[in-house]
PDB file of N, CA and C in Angstrom:
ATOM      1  N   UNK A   1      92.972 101.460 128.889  1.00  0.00           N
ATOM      2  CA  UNK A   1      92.617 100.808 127.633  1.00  0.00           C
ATOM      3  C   UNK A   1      93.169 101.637 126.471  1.00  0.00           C
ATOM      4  N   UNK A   2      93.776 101.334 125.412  1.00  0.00           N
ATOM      5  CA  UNK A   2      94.282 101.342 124.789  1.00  0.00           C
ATOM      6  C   UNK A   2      93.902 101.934 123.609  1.00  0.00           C
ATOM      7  N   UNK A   3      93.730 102.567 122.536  1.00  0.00           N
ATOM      8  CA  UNK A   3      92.785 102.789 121.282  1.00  0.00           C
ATOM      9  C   UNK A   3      93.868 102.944 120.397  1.00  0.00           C
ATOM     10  N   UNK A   4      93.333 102.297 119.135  1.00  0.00           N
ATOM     11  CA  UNK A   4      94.089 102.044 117.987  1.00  0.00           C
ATOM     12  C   UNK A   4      93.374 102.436 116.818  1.00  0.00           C
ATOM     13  N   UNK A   5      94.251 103.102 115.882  1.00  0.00           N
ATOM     14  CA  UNK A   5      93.904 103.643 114.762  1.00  0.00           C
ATOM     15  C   UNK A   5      94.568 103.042 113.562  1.00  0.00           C
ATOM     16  N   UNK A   6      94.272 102.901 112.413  1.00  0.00           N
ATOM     17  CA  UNK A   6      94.984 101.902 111.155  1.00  0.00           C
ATOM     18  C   UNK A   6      94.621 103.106 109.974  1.00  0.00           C
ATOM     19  N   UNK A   7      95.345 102.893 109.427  1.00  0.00           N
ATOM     20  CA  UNK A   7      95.720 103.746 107.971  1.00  0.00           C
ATOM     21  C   UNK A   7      96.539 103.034 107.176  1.00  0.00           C
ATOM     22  N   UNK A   8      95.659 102.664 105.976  1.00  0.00           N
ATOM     23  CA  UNK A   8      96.069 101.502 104.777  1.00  0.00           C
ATOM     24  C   UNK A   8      97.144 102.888 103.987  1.00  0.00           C
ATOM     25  N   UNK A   9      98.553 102.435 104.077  1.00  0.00           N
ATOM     26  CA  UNK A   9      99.384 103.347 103.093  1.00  0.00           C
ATOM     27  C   UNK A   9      99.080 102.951 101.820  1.00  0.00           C
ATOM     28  N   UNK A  10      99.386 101.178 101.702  1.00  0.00           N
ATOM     29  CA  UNK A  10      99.124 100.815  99.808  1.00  0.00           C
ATOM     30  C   UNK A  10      98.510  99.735 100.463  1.00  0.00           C
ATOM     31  N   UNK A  11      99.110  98.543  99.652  1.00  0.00           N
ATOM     32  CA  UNK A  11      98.170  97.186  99.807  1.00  0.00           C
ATOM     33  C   UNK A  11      98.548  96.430 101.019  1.00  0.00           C
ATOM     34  N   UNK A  12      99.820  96.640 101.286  1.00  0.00           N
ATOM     35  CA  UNK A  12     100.124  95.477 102.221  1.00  0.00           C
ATOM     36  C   UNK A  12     101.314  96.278 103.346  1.00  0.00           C
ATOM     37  N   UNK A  13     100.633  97.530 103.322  1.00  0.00           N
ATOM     38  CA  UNK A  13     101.668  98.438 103.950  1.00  0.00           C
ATOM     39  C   UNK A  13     100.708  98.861 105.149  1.00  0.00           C
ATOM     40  N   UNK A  14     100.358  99.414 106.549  1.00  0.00           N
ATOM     41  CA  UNK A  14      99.446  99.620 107.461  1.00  0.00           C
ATOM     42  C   UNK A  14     100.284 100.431 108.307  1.00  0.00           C
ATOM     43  N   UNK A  15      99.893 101.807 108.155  1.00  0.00           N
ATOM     44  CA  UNK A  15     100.280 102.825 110.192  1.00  0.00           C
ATOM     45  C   UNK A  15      99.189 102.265 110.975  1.00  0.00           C
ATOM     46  N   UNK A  16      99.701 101.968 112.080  1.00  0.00           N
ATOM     47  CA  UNK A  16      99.201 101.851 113.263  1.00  0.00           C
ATOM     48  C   UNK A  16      99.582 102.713 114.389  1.00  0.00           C
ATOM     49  N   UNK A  17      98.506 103.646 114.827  1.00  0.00           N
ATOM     50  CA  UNK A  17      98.986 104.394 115.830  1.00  0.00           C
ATOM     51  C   UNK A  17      98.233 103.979 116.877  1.00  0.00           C
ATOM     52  N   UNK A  18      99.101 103.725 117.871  1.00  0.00           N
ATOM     53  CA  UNK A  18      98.649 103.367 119.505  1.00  0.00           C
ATOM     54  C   UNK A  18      98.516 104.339 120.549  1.00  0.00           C
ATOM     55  N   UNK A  19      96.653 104.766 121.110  1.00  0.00           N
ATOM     56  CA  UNK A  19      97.217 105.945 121.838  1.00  0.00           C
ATOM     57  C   UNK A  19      96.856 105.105 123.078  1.00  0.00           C
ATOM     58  N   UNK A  20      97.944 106.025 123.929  1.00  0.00           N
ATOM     59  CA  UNK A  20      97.808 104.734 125.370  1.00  0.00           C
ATOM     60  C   UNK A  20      98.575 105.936 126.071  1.00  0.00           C
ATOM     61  N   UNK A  21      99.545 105.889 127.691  1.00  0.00           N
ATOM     62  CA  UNK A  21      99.869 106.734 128.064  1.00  0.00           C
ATOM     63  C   UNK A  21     101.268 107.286 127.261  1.00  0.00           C
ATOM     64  N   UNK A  22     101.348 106.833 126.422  1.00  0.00           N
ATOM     65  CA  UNK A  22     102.726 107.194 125.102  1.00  0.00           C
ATOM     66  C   UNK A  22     101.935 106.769 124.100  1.00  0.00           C
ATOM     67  N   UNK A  23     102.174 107.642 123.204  1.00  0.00           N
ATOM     68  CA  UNK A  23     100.963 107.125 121.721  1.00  0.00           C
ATOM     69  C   UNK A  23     102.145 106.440 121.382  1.00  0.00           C
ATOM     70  N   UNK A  24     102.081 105.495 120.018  1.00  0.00           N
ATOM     71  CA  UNK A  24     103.280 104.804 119.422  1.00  0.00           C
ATOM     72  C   UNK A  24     102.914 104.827 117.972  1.00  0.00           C
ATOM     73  N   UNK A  25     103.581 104.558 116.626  1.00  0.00           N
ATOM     74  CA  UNK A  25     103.704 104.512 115.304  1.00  0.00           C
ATOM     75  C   UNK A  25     103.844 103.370 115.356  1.00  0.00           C
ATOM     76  N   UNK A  26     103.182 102.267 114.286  1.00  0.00           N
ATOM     77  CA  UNK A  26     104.269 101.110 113.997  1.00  0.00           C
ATOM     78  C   UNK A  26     103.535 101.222 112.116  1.00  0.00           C
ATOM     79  N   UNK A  27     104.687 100.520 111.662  1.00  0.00           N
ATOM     80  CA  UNK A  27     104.265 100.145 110.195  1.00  0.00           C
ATOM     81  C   UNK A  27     104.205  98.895 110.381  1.00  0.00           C
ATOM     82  N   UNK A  28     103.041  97.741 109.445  1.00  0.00           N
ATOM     83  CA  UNK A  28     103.186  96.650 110.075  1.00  0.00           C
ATOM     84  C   UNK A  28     102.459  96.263 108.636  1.00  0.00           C
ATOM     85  N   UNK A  29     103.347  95.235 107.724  1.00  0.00           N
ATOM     86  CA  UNK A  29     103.083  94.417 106.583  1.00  0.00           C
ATOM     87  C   UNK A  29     102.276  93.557 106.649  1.00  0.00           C
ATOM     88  N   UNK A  30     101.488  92.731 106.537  1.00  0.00           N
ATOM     89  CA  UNK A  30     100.250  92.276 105.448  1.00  0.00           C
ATOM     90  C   UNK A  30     100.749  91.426 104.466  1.00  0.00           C
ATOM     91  N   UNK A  31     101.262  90.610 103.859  1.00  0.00           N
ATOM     92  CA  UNK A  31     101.517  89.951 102.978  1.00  0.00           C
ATOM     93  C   UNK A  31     100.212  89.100 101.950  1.00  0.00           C
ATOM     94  N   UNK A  32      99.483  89.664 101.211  1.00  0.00           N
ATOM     95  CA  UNK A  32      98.513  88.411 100.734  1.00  0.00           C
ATOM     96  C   UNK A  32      98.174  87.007 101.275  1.00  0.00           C
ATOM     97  N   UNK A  33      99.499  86.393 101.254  1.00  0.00           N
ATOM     98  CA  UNK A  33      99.543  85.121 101.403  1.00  0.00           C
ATOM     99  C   UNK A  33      98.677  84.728 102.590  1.00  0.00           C
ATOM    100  N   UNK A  34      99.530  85.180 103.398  1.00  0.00           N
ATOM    101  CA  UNK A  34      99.536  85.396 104.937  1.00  0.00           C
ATOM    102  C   UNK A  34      98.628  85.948 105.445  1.00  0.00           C
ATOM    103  N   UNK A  35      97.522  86.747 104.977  1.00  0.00           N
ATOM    104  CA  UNK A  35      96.392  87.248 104.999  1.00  0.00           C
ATOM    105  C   UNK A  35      95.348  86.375 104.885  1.00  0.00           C
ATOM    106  N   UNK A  36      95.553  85.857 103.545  1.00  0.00           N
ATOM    107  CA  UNK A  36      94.673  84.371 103.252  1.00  0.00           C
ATOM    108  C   UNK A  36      94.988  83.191 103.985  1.00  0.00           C
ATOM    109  N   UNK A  37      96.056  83.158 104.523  1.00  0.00           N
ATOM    110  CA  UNK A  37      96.358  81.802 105.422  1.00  0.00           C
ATOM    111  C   UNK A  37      95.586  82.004 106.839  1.00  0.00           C
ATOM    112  N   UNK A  38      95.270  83.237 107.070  1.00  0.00           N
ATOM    113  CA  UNK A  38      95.072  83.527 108.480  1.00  0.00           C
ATOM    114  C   UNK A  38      93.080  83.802 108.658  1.00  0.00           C
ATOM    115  N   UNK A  39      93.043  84.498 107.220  1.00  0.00           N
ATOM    116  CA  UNK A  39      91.289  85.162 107.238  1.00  0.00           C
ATOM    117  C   UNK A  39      90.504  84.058 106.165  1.00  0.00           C
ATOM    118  N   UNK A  40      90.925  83.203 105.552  1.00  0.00           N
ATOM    119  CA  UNK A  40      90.846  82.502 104.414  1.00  0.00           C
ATOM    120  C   UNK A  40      89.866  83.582 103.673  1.00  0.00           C
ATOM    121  N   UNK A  41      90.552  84.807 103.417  1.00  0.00           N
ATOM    122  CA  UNK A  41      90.272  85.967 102.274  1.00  0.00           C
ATOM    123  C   UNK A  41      88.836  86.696 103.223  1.00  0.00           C
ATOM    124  N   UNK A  42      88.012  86.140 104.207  1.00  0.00           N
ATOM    125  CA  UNK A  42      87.115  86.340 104.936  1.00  0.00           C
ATOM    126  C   UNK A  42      86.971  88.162 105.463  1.00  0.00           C
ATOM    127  N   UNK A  43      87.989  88.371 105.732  1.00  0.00           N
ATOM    128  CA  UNK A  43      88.133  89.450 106.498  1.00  0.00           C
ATOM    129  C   UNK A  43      89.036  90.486 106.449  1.00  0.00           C
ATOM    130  N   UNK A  44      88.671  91.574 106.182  1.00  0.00           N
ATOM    131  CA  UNK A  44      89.839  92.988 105.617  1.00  0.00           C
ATOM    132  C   UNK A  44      90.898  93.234 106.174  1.00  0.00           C
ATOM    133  N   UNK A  45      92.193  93.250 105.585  1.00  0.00           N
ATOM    134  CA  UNK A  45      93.501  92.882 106.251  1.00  0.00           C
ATOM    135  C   UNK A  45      93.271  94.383 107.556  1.00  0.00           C
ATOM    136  N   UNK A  46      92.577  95.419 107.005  1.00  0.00           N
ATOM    137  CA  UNK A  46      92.543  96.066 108.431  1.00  0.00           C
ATOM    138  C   UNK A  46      91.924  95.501 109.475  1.00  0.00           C
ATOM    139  N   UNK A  47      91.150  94.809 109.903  1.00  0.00           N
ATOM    140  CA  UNK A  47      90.720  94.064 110.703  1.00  0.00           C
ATOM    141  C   UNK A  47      91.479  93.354 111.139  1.00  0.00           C
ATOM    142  N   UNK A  48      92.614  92.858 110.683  1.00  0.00           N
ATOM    143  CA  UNK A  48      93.386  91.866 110.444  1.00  0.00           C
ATOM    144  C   UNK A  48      94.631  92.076 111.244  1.00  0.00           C
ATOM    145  N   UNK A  49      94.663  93.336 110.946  1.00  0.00           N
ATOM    146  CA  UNK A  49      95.979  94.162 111.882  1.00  0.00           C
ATOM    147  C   UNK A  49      95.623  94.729 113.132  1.00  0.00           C
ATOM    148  N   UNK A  50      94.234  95.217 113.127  1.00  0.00           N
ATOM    149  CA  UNK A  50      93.560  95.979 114.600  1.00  0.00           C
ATOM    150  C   UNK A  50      93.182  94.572 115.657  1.00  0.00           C
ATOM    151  N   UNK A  51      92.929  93.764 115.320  1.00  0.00           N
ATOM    152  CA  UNK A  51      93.085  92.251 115.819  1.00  0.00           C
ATOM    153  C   UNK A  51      94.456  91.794 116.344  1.00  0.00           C
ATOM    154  N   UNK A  52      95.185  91.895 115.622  1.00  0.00           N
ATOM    155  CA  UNK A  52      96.713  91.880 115.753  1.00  0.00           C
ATOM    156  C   UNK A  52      97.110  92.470 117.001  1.00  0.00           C
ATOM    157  N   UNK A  53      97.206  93.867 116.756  1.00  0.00           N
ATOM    158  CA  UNK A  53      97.464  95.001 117.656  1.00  0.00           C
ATOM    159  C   UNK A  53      97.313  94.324 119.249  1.00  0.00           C
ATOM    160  N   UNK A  54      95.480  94.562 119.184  1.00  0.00           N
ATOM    161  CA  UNK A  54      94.597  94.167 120.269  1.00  0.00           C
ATOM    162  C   UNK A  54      95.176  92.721 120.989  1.00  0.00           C
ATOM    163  N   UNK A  55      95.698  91.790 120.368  1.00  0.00           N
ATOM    164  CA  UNK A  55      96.418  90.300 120.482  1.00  0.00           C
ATOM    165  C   UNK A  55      97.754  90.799 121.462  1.00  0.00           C
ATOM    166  N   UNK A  56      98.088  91.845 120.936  1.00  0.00           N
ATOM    167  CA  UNK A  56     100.063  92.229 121.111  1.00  0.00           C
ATOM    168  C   UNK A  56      99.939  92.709 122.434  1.00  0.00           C
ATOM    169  N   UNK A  57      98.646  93.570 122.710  1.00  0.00           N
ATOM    170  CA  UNK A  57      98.554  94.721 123.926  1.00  0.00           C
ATOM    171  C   UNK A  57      97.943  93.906 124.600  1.00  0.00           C
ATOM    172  N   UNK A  58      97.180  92.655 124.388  1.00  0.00           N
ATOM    173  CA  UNK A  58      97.203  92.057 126.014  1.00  0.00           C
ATOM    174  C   UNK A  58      98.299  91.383 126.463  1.00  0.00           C
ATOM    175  N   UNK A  59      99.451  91.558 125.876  1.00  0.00           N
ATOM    176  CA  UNK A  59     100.659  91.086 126.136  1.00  0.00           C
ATOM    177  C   UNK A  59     101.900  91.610 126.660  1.00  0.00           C
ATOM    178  N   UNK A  60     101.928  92.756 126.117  1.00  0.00           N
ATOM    179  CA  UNK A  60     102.874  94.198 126.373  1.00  0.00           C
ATOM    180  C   UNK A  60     102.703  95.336 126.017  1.00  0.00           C
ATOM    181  N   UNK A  61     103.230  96.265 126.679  1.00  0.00           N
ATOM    182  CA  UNK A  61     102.674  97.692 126.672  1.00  0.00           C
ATOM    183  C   UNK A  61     102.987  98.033 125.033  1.00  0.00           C
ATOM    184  N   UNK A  62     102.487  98.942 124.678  1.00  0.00           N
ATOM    185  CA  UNK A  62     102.552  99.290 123.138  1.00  0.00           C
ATOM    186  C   UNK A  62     104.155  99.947 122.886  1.00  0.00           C
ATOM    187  N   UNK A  63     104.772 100.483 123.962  1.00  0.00           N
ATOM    188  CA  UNK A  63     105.871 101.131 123.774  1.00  0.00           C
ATOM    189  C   UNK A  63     106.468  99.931 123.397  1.00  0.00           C
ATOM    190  N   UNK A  64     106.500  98.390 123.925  1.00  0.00           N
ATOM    191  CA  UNK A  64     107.238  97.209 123.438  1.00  0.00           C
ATOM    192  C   UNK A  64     107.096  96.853 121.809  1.00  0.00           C
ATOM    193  N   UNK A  65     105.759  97.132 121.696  1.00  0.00           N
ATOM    194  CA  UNK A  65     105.932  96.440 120.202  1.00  0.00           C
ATOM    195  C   UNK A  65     106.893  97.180 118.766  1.00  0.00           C
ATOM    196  N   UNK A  66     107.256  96.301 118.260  1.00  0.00           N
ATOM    197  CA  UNK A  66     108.442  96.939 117.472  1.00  0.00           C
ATOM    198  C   UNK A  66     107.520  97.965 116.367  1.00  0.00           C
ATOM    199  N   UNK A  67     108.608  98.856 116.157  1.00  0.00           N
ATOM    200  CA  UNK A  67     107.935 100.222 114.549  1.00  0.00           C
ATOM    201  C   UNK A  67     107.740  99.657 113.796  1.00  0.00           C
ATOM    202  N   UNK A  68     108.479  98.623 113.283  1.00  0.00           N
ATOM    203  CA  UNK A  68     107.693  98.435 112.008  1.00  0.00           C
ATOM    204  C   UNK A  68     108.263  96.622 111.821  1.00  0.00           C
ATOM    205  N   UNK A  69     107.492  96.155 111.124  1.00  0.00           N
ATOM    206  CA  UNK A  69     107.199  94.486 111.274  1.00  0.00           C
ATOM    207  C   UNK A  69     106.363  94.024 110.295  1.00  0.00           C
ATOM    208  N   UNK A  70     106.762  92.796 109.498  1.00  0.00           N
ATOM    209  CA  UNK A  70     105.674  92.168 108.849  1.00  0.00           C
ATOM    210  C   UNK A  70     104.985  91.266 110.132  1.00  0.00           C
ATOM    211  N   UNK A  71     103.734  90.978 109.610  1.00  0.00           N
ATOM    212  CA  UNK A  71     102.229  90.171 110.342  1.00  0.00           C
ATOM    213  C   UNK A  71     102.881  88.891 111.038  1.00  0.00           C
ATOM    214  N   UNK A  72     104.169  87.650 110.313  1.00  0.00           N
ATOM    215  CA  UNK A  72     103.791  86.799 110.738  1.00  0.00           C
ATOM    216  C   UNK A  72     105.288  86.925 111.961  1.00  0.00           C
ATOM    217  N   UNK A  73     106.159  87.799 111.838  1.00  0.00           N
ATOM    218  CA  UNK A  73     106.817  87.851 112.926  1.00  0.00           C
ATOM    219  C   UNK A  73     106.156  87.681 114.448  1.00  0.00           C
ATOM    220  N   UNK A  74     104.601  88.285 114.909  1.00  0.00           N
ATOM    221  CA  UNK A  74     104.353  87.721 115.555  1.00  0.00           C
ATOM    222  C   UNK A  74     104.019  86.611 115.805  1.00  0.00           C
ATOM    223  N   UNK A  75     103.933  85.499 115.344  1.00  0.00           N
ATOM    224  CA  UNK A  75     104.381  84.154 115.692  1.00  0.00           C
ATOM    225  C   UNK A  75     105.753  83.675 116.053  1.00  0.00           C
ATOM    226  N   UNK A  76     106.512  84.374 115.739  1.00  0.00           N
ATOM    227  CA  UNK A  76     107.804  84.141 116.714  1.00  0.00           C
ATOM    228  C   UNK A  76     107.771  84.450 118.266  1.00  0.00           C
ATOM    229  N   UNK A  77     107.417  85.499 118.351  1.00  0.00           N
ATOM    230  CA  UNK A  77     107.698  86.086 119.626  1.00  0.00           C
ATOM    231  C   UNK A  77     106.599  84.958 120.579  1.00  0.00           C
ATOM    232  N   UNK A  78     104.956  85.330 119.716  1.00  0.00           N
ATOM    233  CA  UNK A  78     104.184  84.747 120.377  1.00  0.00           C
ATOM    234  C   UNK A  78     103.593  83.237 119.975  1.00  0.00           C
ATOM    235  N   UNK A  79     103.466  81.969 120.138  1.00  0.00           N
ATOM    236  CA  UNK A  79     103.973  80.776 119.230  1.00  0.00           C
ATOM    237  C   UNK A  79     102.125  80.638 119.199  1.00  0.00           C
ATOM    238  N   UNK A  80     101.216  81.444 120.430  1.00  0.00           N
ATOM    239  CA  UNK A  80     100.144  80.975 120.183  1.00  0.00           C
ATOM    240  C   UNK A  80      99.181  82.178 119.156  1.00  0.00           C
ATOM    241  N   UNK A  81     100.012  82.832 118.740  1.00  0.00           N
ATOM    242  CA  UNK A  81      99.426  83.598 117.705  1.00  0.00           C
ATOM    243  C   UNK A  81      98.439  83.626 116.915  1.00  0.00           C
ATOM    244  N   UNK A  82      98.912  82.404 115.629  1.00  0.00           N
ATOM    245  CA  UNK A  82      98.285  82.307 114.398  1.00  0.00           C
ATOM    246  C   UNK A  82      96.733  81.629 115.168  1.00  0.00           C
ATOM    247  N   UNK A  83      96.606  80.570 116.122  1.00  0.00           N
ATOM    248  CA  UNK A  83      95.644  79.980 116.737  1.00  0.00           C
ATOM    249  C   UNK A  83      94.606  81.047 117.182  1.00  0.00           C
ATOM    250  N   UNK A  84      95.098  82.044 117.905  1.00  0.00           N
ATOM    251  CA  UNK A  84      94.518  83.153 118.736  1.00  0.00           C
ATOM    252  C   UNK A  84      93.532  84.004 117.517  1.00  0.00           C
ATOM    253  N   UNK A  85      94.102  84.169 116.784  1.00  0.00           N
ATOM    254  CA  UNK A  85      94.192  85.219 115.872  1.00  0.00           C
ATOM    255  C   UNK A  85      92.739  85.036 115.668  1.00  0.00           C
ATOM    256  N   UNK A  86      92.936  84.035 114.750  1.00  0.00           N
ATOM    257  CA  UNK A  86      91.925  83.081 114.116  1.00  0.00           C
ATOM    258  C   UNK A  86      90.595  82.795 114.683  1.00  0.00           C
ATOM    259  N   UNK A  87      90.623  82.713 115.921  1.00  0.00           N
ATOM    260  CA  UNK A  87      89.075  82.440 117.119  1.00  0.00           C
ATOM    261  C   UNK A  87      88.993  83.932 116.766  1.00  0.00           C
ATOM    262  N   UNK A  88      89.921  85.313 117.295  1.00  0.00           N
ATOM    263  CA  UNK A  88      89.522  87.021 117.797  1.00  0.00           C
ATOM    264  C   UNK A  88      88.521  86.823 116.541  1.00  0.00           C
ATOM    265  N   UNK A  89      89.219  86.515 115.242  1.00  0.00           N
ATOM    266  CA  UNK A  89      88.387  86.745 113.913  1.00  0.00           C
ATOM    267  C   UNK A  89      87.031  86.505 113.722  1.00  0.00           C
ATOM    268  N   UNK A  90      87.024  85.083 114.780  1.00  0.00           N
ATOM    269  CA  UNK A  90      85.032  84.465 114.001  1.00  0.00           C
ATOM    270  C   UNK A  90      84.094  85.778 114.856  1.00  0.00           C
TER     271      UNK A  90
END
């Protein structure tokens, strides 16, 4: 199991460090918008990203996920994302 740590740099900027059997760095953007499209303002974009994370790692090992990324790129990779997200949240 996996443990994740978040550190707000500014507003829409987030370290995420993954410790697992390789710890990992990622920087991972936040956009307002996209924050509110996803928490409807409900819920602290750190939550928002440690949710995220937690979403990514039942998927692939942390060494997979990319360094650094804005929020809604995962909906590319993963198409059931924004849906997922949204239930982890209530």
């Amino acid at each position: 199991m996996s443990a994740i740590t978040i550190k707000k740099m500014n507003e829409t900027t987030f370290k995420v460090t993954v410790w697992d059997q390789t710890t990992t760095s990622h920087l991972v953007t936040v956009f307002p918008e996209y924050w509110q499209k996803l928490t409807g303002g409900t819920v602290p974009a750190e939550k928002l990203v440690e949710k995220s994370f937690q979403f990514l790692l039942e998927r692939e090992p942390n060494t997979s996920i990319l360094g650094a990324f804005d929020l809604p790129k995962i909906q590319r990779y993963f198409p059931e994302y924004e849906q997922t997200i949204r239930t982890m949240l209530k």
